[in-house]
N, C-alpha and C. Protein backbone atom coordinates (compact mmCIF):
# COMPACT_ATOMS: atom_id res chain seq x y z
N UNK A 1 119.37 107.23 78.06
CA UNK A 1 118.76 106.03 77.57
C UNK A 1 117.54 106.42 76.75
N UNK A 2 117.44 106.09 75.83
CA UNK A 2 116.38 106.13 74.83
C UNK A 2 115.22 105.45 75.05
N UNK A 3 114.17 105.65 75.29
CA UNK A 3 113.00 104.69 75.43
C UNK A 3 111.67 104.82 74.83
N UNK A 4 111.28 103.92 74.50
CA UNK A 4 109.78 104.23 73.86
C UNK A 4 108.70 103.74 74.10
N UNK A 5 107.54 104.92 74.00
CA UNK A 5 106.37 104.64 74.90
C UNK A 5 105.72 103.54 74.15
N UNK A 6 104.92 103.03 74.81
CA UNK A 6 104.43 101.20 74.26
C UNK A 6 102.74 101.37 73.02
N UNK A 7 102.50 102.89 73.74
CA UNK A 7 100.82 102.98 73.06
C UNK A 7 101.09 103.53 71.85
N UNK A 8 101.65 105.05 72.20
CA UNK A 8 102.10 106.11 70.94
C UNK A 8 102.73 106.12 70.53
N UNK A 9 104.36 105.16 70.59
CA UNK A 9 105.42 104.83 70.04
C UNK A 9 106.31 106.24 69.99
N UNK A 10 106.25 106.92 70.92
CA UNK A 10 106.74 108.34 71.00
C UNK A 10 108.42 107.79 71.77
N UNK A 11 109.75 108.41 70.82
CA UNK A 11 110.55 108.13 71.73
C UNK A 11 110.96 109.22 72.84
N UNK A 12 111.36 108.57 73.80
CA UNK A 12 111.93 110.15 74.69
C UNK A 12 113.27 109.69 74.99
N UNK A 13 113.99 110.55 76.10
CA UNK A 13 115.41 110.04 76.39
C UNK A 13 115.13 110.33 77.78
N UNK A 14 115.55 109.08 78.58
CA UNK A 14 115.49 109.38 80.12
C UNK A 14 117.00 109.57 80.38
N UNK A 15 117.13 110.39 81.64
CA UNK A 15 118.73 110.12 82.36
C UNK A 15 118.80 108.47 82.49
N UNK A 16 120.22 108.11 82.33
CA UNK A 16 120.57 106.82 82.79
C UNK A 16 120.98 106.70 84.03
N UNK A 17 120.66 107.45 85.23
CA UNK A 17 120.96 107.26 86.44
C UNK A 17 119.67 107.43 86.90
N UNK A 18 118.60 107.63 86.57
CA UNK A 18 116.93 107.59 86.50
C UNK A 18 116.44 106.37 87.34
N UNK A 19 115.87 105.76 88.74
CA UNK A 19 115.60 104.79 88.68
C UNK A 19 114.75 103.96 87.78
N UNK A 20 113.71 104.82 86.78
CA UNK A 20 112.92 104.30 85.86
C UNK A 20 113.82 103.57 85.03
N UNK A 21 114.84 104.09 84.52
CA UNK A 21 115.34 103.86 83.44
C UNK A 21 116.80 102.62 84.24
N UNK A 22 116.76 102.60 85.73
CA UNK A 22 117.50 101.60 85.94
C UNK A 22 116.28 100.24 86.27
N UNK A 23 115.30 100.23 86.16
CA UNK A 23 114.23 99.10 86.49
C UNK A 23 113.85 98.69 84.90
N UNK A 24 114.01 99.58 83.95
CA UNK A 24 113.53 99.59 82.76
C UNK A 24 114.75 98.14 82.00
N UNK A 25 116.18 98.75 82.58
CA UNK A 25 117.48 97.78 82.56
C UNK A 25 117.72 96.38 82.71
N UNK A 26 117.09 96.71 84.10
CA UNK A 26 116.74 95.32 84.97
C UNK A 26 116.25 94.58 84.96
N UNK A 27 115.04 94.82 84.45
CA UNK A 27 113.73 93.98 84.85
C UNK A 27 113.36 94.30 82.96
N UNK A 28 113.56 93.31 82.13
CA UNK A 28 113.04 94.16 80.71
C UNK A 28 111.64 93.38 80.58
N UNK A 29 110.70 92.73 81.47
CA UNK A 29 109.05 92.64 81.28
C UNK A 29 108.87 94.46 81.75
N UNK A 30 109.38 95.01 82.46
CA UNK A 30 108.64 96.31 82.79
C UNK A 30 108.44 97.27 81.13
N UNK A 31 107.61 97.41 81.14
CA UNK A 31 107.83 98.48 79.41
C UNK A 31 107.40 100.20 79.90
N UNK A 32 107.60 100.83 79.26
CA UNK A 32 107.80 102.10 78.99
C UNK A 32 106.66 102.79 78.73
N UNK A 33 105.71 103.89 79.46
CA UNK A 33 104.34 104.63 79.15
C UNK A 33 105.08 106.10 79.26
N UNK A 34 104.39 107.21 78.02
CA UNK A 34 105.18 108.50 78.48
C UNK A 34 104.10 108.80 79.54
N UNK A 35 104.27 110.30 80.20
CA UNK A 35 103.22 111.09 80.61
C UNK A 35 102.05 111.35 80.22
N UNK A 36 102.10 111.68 78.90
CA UNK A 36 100.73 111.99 78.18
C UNK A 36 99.48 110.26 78.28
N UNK A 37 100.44 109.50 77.86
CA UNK A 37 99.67 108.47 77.94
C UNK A 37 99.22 108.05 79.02
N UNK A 38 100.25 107.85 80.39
CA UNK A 38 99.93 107.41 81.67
C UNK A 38 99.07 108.47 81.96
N UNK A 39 98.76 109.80 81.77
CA UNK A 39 98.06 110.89 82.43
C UNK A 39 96.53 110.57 81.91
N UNK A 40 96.64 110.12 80.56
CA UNK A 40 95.53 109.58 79.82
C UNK A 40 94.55 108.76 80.40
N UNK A 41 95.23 107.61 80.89
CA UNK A 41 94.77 106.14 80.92
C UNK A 41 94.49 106.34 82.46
N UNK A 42 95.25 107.20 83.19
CA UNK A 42 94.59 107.26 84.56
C UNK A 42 93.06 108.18 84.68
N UNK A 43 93.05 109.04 83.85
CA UNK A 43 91.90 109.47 83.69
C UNK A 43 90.96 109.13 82.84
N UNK A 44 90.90 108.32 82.29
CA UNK A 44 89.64 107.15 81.79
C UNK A 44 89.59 106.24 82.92
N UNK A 45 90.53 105.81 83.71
CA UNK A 45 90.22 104.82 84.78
C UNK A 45 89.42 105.48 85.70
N UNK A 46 89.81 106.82 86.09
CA UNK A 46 88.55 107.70 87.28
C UNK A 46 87.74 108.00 86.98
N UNK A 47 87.09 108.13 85.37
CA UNK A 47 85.96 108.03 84.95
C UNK A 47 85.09 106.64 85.04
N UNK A 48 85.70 106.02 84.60
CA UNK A 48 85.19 104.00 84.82
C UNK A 48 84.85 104.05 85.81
N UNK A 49 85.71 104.28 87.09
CA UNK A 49 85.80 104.05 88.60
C UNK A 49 84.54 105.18 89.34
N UNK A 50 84.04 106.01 88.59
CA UNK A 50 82.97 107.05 89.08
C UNK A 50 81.42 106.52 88.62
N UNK A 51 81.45 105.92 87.31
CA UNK A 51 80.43 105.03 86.67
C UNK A 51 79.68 104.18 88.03
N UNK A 52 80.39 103.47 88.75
CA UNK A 52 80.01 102.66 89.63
C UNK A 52 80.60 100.72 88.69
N UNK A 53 80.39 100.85 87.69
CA UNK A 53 80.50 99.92 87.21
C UNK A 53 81.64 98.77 86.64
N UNK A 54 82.93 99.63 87.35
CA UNK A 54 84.20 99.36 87.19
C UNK A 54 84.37 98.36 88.69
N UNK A 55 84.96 97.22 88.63
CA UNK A 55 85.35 96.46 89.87
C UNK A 55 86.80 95.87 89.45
N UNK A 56 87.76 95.94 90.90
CA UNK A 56 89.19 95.57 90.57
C UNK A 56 89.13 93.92 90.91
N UNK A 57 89.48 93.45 89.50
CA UNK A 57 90.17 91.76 89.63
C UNK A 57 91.03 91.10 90.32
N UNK A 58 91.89 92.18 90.69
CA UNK A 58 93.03 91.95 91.66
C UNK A 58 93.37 91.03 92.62
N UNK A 59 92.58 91.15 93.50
CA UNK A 59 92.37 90.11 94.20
C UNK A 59 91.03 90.03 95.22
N UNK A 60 90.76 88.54 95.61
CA UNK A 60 89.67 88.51 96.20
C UNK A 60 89.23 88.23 97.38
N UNK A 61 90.35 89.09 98.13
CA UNK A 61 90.45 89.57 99.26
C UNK A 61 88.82 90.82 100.24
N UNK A 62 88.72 90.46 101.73
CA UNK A 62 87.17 91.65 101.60
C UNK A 62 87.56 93.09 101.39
N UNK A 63 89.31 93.44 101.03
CA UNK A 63 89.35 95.03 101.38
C UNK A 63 88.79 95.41 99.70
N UNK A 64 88.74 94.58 98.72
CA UNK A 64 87.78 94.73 97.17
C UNK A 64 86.39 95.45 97.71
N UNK A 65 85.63 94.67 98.33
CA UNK A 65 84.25 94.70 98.61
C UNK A 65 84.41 96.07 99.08
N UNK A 66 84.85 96.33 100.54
CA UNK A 66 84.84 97.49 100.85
C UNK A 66 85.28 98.78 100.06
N UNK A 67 86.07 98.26 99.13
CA UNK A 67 86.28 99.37 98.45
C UNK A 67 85.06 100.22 97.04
């Protein structure tokens, strides 16, 4: 299966027996990040998240606070 990443527009080819690439099938709101990018974007987030100044929207539940 052919897929392409959503930031860098890089294509790659996953196996088609891949669960990524069977959720990718399934579900087509899910979109496509390669490695480089997901490896990227998680490490600007642990930088944000070390700042102190990063807080999750998620939900507003007390396990936020504690965290």
């Amino acid at each position: 299966m052919r897929v392409q990443c959503v930031i860098c527009d890089t294509i790659n080819e996953l196996d088609d027996d891949a669960p990524l690439a069977k959720k990718l099938r399934n579900r087509p709101i899910h979109t496509y990040m390669c490695n480089e990018c997901y490896d990227r974007i998680a490490k600007n987030t642990d930088a944000r998240i070390a700042t102190g100044n990063f807080r999750f929207f998620r939900t507003s539940s007390p396990i936020d606070e504690e965290f």
